[in-house]
N, C-alpha and C. Protein backbone atom coordinates (compact mmCIF):
# COMPACT_ATOMS: atom_id res chain seq x y z
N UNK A 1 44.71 9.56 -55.36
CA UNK A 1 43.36 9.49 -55.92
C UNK A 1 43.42 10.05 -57.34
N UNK A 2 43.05 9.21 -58.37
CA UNK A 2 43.39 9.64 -59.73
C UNK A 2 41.69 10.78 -60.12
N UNK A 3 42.23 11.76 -61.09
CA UNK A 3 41.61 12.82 -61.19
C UNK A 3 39.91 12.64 -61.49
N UNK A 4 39.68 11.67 -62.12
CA UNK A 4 38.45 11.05 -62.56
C UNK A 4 37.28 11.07 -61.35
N UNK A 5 38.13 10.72 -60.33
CA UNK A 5 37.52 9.76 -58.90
C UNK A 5 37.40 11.55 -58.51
N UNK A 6 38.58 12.38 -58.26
CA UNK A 6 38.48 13.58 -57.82
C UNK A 6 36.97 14.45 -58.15
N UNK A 7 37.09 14.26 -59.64
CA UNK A 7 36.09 15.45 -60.50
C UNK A 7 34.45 14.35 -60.08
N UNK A 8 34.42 13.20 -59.72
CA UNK A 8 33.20 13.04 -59.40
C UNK A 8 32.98 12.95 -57.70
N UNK A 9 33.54 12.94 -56.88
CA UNK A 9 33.52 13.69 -55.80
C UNK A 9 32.99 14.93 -55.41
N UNK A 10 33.75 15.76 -56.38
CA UNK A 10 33.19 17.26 -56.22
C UNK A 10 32.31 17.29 -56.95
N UNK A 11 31.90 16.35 -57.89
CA UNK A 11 29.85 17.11 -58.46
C UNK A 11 29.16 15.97 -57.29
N UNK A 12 29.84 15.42 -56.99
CA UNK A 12 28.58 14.49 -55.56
C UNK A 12 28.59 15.79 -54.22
N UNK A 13 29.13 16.27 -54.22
CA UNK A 13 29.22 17.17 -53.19
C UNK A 13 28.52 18.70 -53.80
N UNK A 14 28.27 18.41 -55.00
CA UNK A 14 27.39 19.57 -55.29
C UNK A 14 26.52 19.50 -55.50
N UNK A 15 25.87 18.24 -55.38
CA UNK A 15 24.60 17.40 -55.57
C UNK A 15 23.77 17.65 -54.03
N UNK A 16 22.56 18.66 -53.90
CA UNK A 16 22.06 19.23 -52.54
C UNK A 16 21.16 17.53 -52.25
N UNK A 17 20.69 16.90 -53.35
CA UNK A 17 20.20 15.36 -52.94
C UNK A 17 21.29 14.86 -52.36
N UNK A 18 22.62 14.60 -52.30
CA UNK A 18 23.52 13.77 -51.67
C UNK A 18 23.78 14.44 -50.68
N UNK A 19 24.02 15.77 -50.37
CA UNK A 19 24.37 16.22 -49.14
C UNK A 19 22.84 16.51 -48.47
N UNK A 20 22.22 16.20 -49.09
CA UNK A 20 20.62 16.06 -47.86
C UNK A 20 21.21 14.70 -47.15
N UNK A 21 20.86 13.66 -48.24
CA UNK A 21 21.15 12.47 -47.51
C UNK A 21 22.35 12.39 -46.89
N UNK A 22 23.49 12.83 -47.04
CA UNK A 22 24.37 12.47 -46.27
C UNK A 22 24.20 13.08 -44.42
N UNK A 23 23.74 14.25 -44.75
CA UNK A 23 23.59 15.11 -43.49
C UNK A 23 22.68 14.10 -42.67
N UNK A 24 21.58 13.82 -43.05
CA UNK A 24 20.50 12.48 -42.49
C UNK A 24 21.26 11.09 -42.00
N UNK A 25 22.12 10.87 -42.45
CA UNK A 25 22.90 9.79 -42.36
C UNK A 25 23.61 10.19 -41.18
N UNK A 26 24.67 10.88 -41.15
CA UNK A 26 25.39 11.41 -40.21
C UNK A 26 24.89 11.80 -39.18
N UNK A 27 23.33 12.76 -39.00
CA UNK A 27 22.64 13.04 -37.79
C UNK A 27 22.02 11.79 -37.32
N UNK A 28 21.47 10.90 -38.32
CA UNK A 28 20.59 9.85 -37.63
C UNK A 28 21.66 8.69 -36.78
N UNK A 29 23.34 8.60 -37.46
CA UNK A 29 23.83 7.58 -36.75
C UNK A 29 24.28 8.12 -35.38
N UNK A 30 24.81 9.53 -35.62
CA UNK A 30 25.28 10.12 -34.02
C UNK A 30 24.16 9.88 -33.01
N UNK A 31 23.44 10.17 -33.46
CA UNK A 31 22.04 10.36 -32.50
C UNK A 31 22.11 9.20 -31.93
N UNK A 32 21.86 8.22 -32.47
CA UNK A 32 22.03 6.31 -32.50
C UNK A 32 22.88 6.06 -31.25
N UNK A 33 24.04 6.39 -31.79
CA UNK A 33 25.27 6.37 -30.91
C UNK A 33 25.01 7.15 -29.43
N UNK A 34 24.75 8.32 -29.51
CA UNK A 34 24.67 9.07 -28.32
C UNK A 34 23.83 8.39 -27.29
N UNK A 35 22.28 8.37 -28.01
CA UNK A 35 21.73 7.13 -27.18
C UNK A 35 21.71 6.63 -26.89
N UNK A 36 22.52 5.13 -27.57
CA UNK A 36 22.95 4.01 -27.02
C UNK A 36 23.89 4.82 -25.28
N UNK A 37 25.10 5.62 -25.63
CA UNK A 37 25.93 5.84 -24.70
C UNK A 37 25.15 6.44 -23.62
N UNK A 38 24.25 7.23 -23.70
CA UNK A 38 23.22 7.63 -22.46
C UNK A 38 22.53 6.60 -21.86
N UNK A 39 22.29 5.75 -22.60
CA UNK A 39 21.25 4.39 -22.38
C UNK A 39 22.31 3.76 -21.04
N UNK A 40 23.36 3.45 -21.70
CA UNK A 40 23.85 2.34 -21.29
C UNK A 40 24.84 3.75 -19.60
N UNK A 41 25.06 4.11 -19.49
CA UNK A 41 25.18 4.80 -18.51
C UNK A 41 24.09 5.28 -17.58
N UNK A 42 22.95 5.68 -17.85
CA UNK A 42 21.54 5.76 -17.44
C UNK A 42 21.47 4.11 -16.56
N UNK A 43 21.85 3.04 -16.91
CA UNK A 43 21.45 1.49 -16.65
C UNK A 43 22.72 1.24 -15.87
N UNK A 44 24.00 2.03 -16.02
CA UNK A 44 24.90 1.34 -15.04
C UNK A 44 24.41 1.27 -13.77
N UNK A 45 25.16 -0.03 -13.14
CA UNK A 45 24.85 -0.34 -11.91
C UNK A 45 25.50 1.06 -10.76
N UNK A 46 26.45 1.92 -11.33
CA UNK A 46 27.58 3.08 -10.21
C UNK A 46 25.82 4.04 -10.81
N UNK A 47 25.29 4.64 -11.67
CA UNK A 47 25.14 5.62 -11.77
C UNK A 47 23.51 5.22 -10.98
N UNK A 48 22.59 3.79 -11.21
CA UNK A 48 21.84 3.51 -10.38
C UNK A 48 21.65 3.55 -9.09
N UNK A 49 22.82 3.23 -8.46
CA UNK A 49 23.31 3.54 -7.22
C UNK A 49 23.63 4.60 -6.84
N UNK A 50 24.24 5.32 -7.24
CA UNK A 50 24.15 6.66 -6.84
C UNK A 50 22.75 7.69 -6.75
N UNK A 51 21.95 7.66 -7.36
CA UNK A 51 20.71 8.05 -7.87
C UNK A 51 20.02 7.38 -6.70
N UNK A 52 20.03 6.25 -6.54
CA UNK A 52 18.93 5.56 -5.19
C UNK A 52 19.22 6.39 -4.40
N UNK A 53 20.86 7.61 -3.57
CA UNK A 53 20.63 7.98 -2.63
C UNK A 53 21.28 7.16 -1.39
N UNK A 54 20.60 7.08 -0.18
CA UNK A 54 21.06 6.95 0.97
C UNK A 54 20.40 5.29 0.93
N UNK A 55 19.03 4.91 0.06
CA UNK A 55 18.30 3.75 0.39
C UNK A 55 18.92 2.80 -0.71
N UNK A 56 19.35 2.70 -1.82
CA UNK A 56 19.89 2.21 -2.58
C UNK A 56 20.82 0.92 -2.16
N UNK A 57 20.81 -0.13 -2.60
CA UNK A 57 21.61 -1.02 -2.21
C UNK A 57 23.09 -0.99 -2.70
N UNK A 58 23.84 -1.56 -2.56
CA UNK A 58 25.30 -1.55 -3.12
C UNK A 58 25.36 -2.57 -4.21
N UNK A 59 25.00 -2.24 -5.30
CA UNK A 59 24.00 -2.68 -7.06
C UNK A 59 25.61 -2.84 -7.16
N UNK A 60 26.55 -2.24 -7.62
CA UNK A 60 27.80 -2.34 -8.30
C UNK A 60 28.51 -3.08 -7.57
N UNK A 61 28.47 -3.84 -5.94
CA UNK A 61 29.25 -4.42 -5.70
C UNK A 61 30.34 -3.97 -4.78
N UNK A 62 30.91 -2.64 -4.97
CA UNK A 62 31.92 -2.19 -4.60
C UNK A 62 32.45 -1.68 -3.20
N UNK A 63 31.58 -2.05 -2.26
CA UNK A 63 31.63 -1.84 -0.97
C UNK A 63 31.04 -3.24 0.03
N UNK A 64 31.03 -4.33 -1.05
CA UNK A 64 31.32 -5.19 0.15
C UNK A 64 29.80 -5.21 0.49
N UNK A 65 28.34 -4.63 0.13
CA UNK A 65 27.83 -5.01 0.57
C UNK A 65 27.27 -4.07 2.15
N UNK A 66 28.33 -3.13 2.36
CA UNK A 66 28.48 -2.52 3.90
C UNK A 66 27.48 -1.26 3.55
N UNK A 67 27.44 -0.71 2.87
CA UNK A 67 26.49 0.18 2.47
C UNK A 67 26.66 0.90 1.02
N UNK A 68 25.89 1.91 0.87
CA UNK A 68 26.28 2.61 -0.71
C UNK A 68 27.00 3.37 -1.48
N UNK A 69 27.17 3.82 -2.60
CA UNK A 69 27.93 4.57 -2.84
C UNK A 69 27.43 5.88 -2.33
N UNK A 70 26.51 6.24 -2.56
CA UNK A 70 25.70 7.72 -1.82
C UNK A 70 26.30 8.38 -0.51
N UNK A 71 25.82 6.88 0.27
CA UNK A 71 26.44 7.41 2.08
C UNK A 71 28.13 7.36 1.93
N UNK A 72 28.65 6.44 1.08
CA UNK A 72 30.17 6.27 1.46
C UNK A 72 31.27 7.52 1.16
N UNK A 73 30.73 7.71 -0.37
CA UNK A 73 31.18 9.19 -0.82
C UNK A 73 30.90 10.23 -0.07
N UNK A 74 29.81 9.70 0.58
CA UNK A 74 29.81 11.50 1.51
C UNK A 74 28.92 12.46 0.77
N UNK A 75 27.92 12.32 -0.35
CA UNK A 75 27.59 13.29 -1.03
C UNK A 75 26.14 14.26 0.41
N UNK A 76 26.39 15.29 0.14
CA UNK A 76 25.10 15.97 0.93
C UNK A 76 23.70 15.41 0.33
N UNK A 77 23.07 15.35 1.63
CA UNK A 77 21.42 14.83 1.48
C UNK A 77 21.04 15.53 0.20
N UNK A 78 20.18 14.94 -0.76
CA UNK A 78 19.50 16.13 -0.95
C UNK A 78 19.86 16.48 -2.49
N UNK A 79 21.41 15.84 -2.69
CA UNK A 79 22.56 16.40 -3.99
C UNK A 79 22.36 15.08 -5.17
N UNK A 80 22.16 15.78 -6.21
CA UNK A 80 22.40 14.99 -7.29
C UNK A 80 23.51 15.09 -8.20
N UNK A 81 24.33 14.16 -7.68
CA UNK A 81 26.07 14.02 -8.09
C UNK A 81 25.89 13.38 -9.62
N UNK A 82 24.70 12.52 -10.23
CA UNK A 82 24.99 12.07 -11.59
C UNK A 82 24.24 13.07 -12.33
N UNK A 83 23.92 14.13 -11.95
CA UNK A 83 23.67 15.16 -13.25
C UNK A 83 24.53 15.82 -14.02
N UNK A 84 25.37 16.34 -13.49
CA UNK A 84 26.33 16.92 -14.17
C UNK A 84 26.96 15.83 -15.58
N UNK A 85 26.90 14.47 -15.16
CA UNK A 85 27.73 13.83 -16.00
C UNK A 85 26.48 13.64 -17.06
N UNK A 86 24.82 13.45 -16.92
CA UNK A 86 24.38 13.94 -17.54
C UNK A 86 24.11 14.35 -18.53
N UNK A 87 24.56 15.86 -18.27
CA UNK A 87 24.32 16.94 -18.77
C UNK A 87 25.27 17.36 -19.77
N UNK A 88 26.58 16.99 -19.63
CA UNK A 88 27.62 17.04 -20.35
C UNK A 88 27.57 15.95 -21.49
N UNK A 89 26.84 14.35 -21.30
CA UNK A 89 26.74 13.20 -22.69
C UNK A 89 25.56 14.20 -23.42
N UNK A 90 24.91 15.08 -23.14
CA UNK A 90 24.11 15.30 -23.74
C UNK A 90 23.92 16.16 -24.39
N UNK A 91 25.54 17.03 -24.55
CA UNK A 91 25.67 18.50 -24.91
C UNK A 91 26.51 18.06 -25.69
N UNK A 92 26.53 16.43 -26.07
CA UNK A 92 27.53 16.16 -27.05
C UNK A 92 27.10 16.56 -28.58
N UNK A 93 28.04 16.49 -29.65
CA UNK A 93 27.22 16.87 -30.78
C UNK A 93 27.97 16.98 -31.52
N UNK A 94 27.94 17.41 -33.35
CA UNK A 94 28.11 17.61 -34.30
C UNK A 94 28.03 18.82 -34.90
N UNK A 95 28.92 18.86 -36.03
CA UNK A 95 28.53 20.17 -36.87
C UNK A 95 29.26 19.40 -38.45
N UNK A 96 28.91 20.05 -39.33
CA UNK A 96 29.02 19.18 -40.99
C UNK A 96 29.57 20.66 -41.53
N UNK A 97 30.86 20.63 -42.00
CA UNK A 97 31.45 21.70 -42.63
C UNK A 97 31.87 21.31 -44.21
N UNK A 98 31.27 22.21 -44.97
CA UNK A 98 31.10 21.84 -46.30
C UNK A 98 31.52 22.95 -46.73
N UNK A 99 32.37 22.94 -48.37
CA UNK A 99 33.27 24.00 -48.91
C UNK A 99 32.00 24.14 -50.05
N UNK A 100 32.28 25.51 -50.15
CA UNK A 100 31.14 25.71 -51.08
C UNK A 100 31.41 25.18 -52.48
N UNK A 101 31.96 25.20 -52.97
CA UNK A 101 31.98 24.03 -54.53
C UNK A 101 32.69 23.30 -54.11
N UNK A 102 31.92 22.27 -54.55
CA UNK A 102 32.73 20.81 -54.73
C UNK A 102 33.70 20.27 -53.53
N UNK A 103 33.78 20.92 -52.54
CA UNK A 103 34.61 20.27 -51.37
C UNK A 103 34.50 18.93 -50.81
N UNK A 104 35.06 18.39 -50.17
CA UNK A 104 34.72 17.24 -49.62
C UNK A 104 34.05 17.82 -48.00
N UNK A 105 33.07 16.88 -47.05
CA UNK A 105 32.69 17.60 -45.82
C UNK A 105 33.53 17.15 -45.04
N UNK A 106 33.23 18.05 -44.07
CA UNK A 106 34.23 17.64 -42.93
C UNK A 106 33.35 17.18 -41.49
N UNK A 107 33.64 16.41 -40.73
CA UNK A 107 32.35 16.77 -39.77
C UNK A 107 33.49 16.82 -38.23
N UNK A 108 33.25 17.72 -37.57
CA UNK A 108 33.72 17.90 -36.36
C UNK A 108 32.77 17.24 -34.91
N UNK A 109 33.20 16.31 -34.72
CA UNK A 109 32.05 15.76 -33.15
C UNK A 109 33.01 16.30 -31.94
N UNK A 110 31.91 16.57 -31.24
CA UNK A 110 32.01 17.31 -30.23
C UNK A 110 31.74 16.36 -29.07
N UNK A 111 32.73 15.79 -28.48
CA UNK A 111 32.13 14.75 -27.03
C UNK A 111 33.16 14.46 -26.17
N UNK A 112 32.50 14.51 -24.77
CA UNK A 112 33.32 14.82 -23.37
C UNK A 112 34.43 13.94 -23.76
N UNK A 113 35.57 14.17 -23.16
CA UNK A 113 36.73 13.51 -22.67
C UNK A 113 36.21 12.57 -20.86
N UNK A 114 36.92 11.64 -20.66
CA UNK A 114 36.95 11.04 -19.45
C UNK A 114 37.28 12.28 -18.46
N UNK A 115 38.58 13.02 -19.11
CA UNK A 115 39.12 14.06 -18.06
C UNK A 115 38.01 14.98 -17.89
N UNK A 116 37.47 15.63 -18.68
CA UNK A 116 36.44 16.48 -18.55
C UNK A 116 35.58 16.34 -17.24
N UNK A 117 34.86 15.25 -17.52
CA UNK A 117 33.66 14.96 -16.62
C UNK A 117 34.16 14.57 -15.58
N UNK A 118 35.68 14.24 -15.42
CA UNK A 118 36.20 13.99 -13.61
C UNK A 118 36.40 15.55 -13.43
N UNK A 119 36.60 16.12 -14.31
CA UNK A 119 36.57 17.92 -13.68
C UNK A 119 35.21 18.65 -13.08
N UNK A 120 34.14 17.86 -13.33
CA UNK A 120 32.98 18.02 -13.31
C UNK A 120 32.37 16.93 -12.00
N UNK A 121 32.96 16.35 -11.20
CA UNK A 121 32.20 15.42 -10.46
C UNK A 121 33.40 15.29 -9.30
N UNK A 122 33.64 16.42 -8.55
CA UNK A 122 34.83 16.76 -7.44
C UNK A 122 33.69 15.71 -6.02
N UNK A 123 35.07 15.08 -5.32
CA UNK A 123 34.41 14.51 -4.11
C UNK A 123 34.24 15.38 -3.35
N UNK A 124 32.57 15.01 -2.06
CA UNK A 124 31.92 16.53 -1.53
C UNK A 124 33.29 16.89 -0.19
N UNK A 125 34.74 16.32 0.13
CA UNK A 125 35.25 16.49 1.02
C UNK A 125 36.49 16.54 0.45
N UNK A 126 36.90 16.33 -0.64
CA UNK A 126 38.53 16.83 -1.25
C UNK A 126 38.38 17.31 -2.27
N UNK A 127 38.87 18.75 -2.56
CA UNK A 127 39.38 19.55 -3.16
C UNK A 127 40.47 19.08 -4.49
N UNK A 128 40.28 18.76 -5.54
CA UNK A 128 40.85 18.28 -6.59
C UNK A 128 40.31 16.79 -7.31
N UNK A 129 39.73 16.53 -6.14
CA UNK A 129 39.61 14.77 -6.69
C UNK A 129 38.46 14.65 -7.00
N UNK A 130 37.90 13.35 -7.87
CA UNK A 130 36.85 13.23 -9.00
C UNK A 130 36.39 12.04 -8.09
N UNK A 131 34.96 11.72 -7.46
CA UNK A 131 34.48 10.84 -7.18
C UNK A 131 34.61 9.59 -8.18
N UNK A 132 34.23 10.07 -9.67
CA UNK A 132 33.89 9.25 -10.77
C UNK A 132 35.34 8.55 -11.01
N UNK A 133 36.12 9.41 -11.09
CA UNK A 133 37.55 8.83 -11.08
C UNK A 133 37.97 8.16 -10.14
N UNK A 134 37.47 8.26 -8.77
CA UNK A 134 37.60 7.61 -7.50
C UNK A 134 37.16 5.82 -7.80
N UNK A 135 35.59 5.82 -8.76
CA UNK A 135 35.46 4.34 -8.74
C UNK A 135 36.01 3.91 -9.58
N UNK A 136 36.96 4.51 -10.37
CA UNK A 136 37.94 3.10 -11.33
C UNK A 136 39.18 2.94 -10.46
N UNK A 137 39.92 3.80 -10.07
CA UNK A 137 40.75 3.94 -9.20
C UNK A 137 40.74 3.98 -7.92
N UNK A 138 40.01 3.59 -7.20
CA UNK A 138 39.62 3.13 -5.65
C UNK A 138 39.03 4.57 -4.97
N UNK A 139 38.89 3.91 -3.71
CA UNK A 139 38.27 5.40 -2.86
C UNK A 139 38.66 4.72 -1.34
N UNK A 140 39.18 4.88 -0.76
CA UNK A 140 40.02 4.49 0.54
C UNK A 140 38.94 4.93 1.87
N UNK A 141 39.12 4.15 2.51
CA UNK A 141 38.42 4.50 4.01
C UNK A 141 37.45 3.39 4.40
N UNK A 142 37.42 2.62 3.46
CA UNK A 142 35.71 1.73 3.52
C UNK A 142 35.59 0.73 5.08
N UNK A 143 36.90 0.79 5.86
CA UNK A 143 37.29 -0.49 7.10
C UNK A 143 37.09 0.88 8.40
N UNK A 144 36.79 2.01 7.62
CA UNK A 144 36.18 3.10 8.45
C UNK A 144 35.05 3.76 8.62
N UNK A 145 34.23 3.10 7.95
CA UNK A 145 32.78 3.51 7.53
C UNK A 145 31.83 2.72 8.72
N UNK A 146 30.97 4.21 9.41
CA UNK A 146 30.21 3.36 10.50
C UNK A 146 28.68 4.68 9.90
N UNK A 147 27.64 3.26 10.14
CA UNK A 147 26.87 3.76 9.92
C UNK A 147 26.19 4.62 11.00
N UNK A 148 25.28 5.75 10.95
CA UNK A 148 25.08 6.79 11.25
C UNK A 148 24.68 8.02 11.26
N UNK A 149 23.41 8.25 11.45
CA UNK A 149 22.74 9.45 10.72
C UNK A 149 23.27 10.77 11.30
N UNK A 150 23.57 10.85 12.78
CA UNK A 150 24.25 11.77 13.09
C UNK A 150 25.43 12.65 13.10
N UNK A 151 25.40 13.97 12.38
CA UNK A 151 26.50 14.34 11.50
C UNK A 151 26.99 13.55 10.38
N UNK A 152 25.81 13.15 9.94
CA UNK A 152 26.35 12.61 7.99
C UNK A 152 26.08 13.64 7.16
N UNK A 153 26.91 13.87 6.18
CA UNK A 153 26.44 14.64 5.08
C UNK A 153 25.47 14.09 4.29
N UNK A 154 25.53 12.78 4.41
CA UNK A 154 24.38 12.11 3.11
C UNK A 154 23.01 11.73 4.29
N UNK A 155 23.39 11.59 5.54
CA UNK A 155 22.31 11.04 6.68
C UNK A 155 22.15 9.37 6.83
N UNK A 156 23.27 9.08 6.29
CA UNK A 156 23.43 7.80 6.78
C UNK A 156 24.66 7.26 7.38
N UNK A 157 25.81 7.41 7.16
CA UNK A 157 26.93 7.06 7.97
C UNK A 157 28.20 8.43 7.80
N UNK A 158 29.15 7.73 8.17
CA UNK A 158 30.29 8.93 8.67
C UNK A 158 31.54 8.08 9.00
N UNK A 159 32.87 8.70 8.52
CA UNK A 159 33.99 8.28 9.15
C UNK A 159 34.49 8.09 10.66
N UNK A 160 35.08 6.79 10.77
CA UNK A 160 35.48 6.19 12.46
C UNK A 160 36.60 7.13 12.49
N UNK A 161 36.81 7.24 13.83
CA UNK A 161 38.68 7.42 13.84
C UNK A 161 39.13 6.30 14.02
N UNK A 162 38.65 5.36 13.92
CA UNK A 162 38.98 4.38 14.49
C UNK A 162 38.34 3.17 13.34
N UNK A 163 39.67 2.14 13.24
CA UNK A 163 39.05 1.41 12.16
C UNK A 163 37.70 0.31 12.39
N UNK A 164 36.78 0.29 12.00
CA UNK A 164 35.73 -0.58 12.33
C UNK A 164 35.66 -2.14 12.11
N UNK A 165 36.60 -2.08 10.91
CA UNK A 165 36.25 -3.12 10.29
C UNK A 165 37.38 -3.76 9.69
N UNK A 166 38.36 -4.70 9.45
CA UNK A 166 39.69 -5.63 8.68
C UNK A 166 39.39 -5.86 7.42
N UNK A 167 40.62 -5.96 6.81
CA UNK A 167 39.97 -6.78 5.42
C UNK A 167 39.25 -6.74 4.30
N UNK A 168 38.74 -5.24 4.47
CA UNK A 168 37.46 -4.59 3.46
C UNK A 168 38.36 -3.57 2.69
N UNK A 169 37.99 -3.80 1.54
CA UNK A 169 38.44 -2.66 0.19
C UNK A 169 37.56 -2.25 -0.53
N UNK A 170 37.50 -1.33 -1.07
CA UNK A 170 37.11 -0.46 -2.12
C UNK A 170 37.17 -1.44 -3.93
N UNK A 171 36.20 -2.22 -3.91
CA UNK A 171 36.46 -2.84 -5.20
C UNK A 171 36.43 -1.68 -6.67
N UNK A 172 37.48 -1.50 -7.61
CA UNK A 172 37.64 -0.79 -8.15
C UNK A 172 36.59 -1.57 -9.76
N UNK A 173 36.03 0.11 -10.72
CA UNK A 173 35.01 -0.51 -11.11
C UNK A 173 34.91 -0.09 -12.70
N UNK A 174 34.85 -0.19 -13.97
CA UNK A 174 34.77 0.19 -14.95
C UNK A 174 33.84 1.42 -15.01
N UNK A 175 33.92 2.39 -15.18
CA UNK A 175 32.66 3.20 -15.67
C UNK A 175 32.96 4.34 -16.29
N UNK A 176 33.24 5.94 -16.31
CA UNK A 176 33.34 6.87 -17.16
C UNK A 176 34.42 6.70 -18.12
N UNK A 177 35.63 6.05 -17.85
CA UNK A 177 36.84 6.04 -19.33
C UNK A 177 36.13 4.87 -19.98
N UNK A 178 35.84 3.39 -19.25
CA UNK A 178 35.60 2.60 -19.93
C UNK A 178 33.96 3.18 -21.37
N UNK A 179 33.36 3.91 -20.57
CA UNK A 179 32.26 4.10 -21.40
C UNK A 179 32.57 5.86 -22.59
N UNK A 180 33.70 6.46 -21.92
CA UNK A 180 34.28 7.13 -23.53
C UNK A 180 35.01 6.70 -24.15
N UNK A 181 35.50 5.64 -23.95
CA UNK A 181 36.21 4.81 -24.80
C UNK A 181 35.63 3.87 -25.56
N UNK A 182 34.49 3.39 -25.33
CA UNK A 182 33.45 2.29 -26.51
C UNK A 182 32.80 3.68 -27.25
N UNK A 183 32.21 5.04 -26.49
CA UNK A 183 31.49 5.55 -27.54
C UNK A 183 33.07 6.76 -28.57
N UNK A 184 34.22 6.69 -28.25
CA UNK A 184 35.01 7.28 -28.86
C UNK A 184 35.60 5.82 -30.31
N UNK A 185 35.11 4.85 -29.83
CA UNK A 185 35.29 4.06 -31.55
C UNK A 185 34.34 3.98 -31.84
N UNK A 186 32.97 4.42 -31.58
CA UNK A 186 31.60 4.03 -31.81
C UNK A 186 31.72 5.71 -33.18
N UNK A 187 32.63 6.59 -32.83
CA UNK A 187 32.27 7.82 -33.64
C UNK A 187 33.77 7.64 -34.87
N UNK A 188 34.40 6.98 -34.30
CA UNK A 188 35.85 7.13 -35.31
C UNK A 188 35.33 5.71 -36.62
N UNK A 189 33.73 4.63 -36.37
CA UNK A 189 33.95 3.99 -37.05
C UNK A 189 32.65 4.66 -37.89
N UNK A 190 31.73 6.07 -37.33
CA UNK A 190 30.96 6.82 -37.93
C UNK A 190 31.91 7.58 -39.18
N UNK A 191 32.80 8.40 -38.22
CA UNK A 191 33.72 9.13 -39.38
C UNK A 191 34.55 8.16 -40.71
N UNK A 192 34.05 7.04 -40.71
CA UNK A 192 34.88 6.48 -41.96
C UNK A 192 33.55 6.46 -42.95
N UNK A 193 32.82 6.71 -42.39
CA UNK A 193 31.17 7.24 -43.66
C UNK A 193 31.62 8.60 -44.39
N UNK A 194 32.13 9.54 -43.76
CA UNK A 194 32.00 10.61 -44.21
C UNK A 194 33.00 10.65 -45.25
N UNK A 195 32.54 10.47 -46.36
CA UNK A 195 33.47 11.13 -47.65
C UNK A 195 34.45 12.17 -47.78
């Protein structure tokens, strides 16, 4: 970068009109972004379904139709398993680090990893494992699933010892990597704004 380009850089960066607007720029597109990514997770068919509970139909597909994600996972009556994930898109965020003369800014975003939020959404019957991670990567048992209010954790069905059913799988399903991965280029094509 030849010196010319340098020395007007640093009086644009000492210019409190350009770093107003820039700060406006930068808060108004994250915001944009974040929304969209809450929006569109808020509307998935896994996180709709889960949220219906025990009455909810099988919206995503992934069980064949046999019942929901609610009763199949096993979550306890009563439990709201999509808050946490939530709570974490929404604690996403920014900070704008600026050198006091003439620096260029820096901006640091702050937003979940895929791994994160499977650390945050453990299945209610194994110890290590991520439900959320369970629907991209399967969830096993579904040719064992009998419905059943008695002794359910969710009050609608419960594991056979015995297989019920042939032929039925666990259809595996896009949702928490696929959706930090559209909003992780949604922020790397924000950061090519920032000077």
């Amino acid at each position: 970068m030849d010196r010319d380009l340098l020395k007007a850089l640093d009086q644009l960066h000492d210019d409190p009109t350009y770093t107003k607007f820039e700060d406006k720029l930068i808060g108004d597109k994250f915001n944009e972004i974040k929304s969209e990514i809450i929006a569109e997770f808020n509307n998935h068919p896994i996180t709709k379904e889960i949220e219906g509970g025990i009455d909810a139909p099988n919206y995503s597909g992934t069980l064949n139709g046999i019942t929901n994600l609610y009763s199949f996972i096993g979550f306890n009556s009563g439990d709201d398993p999509i808050a946490p994930i939530r709570m974490i898109l929404n604690k996403s965020n920014y900070r704008i680090i600026r050198q006091k003369k003439g620096g260029v800014s820096t901006v640091i975003f702050e937003i979940p990893t895929a791994a994160q939020i499977f650390a945050e959404t453990p299945m209610p019957w194994a110890v290590g494992r991520s439900w959320a991670k369970g629907i991209e990567t399967g969830i096993s048992g579904l040719g064992y699933y009998l419905k059943k209010a008695r002794n359910s954790r969710s009050g609608l069905g419960v594991q056979s010892q015995k297989q019920i059913r042939q032929g039925v799988v666990f259809r595996n399903t896009k949702y928490i990597s696929d959706l930090i991965n559209k909003y992780n280029i949604k922020i790397k094509n924000l950061e090519k704004l920032v000077i």
